[in-house]
N, C-alpha and C. Protein backbone atom coordinates (compact mmCIF):
# COMPACT_ATOMS: atom_id res chain seq x y z
N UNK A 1 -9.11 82.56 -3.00
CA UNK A 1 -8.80 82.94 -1.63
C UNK A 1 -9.81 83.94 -1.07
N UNK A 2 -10.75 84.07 -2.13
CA UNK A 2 -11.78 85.03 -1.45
C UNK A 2 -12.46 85.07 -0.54
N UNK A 3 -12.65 83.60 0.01
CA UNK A 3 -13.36 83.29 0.75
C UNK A 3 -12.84 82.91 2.68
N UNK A 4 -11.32 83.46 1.92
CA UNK A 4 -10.90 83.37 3.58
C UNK A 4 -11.16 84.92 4.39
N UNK A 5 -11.22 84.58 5.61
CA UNK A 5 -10.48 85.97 6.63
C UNK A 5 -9.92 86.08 6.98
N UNK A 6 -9.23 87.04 7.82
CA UNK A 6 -7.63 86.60 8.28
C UNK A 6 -8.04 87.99 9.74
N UNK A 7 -7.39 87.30 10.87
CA UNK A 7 -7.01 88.19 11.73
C UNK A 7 -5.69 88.97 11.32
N UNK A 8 -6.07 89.76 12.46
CA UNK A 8 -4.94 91.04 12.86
C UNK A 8 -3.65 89.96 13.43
N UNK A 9 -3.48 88.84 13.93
CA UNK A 9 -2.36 88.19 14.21
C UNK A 9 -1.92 86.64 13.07
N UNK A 10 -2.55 86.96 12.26
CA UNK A 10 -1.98 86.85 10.96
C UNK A 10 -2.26 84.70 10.98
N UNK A 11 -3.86 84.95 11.43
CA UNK A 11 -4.38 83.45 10.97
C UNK A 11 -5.59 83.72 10.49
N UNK A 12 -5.91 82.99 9.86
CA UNK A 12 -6.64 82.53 8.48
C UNK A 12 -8.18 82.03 9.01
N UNK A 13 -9.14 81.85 8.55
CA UNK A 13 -10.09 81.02 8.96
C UNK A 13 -10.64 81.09 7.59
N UNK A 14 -11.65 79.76 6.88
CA UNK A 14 -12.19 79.31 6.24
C UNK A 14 -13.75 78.65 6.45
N UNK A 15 -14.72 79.49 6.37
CA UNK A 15 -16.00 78.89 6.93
C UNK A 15 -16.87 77.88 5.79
N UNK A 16 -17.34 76.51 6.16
CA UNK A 16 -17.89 76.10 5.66
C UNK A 16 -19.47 75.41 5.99
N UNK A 17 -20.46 76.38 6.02
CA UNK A 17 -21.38 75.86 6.62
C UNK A 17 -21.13 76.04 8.09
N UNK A 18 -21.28 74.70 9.19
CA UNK A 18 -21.17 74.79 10.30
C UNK A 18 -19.81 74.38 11.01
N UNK A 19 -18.52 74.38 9.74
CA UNK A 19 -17.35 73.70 9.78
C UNK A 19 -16.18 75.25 9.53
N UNK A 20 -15.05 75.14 9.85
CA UNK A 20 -14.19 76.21 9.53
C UNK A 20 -12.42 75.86 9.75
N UNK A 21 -11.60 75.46 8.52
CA UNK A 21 -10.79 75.15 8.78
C UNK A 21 -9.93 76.74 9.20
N UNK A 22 -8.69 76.02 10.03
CA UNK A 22 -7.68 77.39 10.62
C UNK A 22 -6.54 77.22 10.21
N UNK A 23 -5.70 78.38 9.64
CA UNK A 23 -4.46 78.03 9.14
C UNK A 23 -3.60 79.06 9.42
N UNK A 24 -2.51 79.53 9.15
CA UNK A 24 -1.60 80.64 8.87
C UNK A 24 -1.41 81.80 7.59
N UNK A 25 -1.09 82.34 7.66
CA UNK A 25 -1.09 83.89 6.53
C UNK A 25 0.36 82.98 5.65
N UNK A 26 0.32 83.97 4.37
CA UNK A 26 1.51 83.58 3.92
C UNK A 26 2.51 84.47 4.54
N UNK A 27 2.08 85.85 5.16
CA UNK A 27 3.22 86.74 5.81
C UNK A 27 3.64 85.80 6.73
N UNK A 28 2.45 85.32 8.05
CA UNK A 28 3.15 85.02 9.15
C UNK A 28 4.24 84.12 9.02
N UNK A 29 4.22 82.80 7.57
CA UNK A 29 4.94 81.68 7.67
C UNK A 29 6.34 82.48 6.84
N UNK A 30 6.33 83.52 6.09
CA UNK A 30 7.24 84.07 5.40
C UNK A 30 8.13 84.92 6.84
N UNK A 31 7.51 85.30 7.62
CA UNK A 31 8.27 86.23 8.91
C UNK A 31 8.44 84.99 9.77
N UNK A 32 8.22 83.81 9.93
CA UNK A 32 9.15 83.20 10.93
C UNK A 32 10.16 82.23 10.58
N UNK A 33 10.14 82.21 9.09
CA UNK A 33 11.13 81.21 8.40
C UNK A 33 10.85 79.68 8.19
N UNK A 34 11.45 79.09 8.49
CA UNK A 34 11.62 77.62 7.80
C UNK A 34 11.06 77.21 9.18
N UNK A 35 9.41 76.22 9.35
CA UNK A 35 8.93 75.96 10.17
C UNK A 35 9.41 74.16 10.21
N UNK A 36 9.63 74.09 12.03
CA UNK A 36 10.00 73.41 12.25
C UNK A 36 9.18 72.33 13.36
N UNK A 37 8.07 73.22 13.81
CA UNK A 37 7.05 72.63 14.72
C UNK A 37 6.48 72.89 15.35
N UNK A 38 4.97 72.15 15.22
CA UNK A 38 3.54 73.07 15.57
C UNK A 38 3.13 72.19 16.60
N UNK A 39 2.43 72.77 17.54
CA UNK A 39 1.84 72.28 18.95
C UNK A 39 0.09 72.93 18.65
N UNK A 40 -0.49 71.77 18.24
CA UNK A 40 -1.65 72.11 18.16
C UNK A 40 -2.58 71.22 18.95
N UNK A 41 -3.72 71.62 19.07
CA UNK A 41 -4.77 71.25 20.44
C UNK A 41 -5.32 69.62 20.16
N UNK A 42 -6.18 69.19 20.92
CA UNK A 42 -6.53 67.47 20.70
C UNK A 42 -8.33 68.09 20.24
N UNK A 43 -8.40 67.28 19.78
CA UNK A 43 -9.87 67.10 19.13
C UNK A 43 -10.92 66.93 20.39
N UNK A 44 -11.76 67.51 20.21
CA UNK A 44 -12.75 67.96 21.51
C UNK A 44 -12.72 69.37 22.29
N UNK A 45 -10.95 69.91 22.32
CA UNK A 45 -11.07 71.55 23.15
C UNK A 45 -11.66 71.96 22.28
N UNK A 46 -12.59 72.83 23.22
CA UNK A 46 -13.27 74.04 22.94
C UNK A 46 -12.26 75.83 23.15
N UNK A 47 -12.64 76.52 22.01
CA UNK A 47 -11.95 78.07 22.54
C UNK A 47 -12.83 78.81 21.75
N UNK A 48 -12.37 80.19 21.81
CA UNK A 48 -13.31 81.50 22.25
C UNK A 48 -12.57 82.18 21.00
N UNK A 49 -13.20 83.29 20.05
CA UNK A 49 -12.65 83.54 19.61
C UNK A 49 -11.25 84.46 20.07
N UNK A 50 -10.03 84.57 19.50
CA UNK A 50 -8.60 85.05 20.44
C UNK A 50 -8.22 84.46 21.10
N UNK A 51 -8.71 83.22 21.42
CA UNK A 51 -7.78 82.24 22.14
C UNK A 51 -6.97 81.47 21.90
N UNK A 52 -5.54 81.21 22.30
CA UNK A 52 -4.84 81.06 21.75
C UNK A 52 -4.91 79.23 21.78
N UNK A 53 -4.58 78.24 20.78
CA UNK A 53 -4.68 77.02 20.55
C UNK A 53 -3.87 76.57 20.32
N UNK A 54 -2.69 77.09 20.43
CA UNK A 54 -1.26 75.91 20.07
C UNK A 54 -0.24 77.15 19.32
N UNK A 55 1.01 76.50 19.32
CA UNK A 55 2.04 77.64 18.84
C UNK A 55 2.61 77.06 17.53
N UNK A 56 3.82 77.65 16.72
CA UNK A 56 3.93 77.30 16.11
C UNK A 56 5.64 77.89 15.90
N UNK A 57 6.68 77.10 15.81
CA UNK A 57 8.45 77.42 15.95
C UNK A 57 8.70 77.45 14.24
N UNK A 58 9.75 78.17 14.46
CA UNK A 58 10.50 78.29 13.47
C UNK A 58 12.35 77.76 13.58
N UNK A 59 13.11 78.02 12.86
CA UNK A 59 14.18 78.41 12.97
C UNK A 59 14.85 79.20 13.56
N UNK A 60 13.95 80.74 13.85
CA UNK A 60 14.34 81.94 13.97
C UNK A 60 13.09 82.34 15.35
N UNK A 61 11.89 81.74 15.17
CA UNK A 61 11.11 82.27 16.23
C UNK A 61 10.23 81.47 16.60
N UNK A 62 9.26 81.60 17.69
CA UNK A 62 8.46 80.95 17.80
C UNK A 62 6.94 81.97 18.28
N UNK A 63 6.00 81.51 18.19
CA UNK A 63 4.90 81.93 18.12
C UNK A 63 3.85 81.50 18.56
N UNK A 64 2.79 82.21 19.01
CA UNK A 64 1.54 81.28 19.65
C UNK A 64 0.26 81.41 18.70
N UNK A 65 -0.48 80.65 18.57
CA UNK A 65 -1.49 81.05 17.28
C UNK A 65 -3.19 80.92 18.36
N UNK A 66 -3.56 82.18 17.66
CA UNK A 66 -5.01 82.35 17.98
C UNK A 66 -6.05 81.94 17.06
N UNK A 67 -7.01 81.44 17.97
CA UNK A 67 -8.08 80.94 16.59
C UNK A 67 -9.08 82.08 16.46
N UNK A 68 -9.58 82.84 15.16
CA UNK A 68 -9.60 83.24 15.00
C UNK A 68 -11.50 83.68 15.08
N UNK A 69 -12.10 82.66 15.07
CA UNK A 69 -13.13 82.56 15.41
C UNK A 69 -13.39 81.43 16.46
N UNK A 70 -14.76 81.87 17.27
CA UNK A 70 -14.72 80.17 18.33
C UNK A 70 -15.30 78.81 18.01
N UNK A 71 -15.24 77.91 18.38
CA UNK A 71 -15.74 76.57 18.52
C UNK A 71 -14.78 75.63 18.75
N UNK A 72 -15.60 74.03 18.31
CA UNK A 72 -14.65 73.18 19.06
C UNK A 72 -13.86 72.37 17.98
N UNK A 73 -12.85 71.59 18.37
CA UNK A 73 -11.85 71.58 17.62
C UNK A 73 -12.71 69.72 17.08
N UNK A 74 -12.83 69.87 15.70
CA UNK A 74 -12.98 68.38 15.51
C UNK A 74 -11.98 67.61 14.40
N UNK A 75 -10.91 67.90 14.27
CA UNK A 75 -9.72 67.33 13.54
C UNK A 75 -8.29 68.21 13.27
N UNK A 76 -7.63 67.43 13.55
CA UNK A 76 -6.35 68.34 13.25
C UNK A 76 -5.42 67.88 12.44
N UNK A 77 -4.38 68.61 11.90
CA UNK A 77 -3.55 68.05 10.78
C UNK A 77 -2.75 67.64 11.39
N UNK A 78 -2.78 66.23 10.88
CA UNK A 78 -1.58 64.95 11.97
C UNK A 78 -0.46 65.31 11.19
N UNK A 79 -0.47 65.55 9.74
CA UNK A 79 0.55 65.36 8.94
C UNK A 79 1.38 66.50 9.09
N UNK A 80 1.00 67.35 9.71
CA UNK A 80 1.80 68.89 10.21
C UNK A 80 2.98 68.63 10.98
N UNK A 81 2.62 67.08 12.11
CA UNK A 81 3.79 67.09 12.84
C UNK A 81 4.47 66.25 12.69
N UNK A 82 4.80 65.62 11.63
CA UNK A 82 6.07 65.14 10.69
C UNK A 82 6.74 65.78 10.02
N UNK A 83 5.89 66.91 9.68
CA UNK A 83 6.41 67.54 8.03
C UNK A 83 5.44 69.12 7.87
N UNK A 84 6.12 69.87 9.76
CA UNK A 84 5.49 71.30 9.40
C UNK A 84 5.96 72.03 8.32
N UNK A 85 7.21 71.63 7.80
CA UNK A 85 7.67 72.45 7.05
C UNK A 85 6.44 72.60 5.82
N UNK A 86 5.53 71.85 5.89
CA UNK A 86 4.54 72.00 4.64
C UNK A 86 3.82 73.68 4.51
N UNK A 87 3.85 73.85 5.88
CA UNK A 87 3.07 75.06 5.94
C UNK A 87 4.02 76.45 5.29
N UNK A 88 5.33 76.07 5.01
CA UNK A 88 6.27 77.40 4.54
C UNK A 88 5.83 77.20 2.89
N UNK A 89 5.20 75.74 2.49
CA UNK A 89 5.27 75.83 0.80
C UNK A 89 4.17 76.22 0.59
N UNK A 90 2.76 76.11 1.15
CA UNK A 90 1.14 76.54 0.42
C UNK A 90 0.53 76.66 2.14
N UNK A 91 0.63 78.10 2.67
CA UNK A 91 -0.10 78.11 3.84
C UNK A 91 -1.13 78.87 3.69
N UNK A 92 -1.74 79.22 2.64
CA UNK A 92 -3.24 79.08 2.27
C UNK A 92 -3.64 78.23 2.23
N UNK A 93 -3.11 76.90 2.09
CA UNK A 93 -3.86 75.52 1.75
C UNK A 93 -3.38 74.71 2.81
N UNK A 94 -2.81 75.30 3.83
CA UNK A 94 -2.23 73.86 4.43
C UNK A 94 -3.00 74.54 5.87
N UNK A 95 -4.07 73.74 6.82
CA UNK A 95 -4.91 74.07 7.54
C UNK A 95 -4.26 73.45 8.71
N UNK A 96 -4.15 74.27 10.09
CA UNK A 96 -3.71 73.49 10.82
C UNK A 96 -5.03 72.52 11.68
N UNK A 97 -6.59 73.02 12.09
CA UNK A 97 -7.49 72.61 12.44
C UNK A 97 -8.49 72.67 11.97
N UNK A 98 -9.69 71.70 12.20
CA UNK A 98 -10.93 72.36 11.45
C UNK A 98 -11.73 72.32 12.90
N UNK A 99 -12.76 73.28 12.87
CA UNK A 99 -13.30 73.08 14.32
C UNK A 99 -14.81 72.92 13.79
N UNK A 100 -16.11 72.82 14.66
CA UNK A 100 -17.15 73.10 14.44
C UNK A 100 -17.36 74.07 15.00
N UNK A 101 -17.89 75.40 14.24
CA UNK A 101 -17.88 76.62 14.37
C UNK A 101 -18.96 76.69 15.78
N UNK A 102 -18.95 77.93 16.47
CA UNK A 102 -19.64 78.45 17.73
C UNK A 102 -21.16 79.07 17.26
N UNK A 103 -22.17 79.40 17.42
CA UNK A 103 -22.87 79.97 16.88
C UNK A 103 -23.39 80.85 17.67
N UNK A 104 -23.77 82.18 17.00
CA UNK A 104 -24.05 82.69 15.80
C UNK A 104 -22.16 82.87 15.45
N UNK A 105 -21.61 82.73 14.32
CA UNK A 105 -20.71 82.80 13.31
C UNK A 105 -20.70 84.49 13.24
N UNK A 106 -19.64 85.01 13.55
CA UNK A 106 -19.60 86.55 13.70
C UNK A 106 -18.21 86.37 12.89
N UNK A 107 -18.05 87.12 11.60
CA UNK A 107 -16.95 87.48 10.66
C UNK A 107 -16.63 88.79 10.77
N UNK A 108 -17.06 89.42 11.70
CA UNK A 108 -17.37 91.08 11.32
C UNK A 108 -15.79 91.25 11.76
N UNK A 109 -15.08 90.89 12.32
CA UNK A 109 -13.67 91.82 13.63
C UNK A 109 -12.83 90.93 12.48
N UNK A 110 -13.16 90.31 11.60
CA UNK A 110 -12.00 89.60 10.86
C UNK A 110 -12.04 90.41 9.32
N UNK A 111 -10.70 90.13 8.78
CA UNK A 111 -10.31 90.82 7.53
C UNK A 111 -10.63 90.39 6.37
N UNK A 112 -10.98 90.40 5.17
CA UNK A 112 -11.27 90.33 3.70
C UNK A 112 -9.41 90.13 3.42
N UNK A 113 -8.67 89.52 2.45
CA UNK A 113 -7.59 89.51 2.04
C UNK A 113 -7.31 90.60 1.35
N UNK A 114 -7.84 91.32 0.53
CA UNK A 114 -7.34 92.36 0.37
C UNK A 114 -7.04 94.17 1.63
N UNK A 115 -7.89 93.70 2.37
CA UNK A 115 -7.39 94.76 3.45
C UNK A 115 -6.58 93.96 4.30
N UNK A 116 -6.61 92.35 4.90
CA UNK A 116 -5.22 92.42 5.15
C UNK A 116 -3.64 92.27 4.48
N UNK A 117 -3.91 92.06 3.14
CA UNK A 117 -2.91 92.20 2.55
C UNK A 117 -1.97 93.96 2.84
N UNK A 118 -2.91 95.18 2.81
CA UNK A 118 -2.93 96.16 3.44
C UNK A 118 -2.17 96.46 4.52
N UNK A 119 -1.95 95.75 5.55
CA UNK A 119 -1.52 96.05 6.99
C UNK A 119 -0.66 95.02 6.96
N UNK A 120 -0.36 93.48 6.24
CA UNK A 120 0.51 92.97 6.28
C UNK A 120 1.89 93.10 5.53
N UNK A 121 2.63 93.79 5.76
CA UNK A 121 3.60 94.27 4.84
C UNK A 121 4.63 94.77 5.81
């Protein structure tokens, strides 16, 4: 997991090269409970980093999710909206988009997991 970052609103990014999948914290999916359904963007929007791209409900709440770095969106997890509940069992591993990153790639305003493990509590 070393290789993720995580914002201050508790999403994830994964950079690969010129690719970066986006996902959820294990806090955020542990603080909204048993997820029930995600509204995520169509393949082609473009956003900024902090912009927000789709929400994500619970049982108990609902939420809007920011991407955490910018670019454009080139696949999304279809299988999320049959079966969001996937994201309450491995949401380190369960990605909701992958985008093609914006360039220049700025990591600096995002967290290392061990300092947000820190503030997430």
């Amino acid at each position: 997991m070393a290789e993720l970052r995580f914002s201050n609103t508790h999403e994830w990014v994964k950079v690969d090269g010129k690719e970066a999948l986006v996902g959820i914290s294990d806090y955020a999916q542990h603080s909204l409970g048993d997820v029930v359904f995600v509204d995520l963007p169509s393949v082609g929007d473009t956003f900024s980093a902090g912009d927000e791209f789709g929400a994500i409900e619970s049982v108990k709440a609902a939420s809007e999710l920011n991407i955490p770095i910018g670019g454009k969106v080139i696949a999304v997890n279809d299988a999320l909206l049959d079966h969001p509940e996937t994201i309450n069992k491995d949401p380190l591993n369960t990605w909701l988009i992958k985008i093609e990153v914006a360039s220049p790639i700025d990591l600096s305003h995002l967290l290392t997991l061990e300092a947000y493990e820190k503030i997430a509590k």
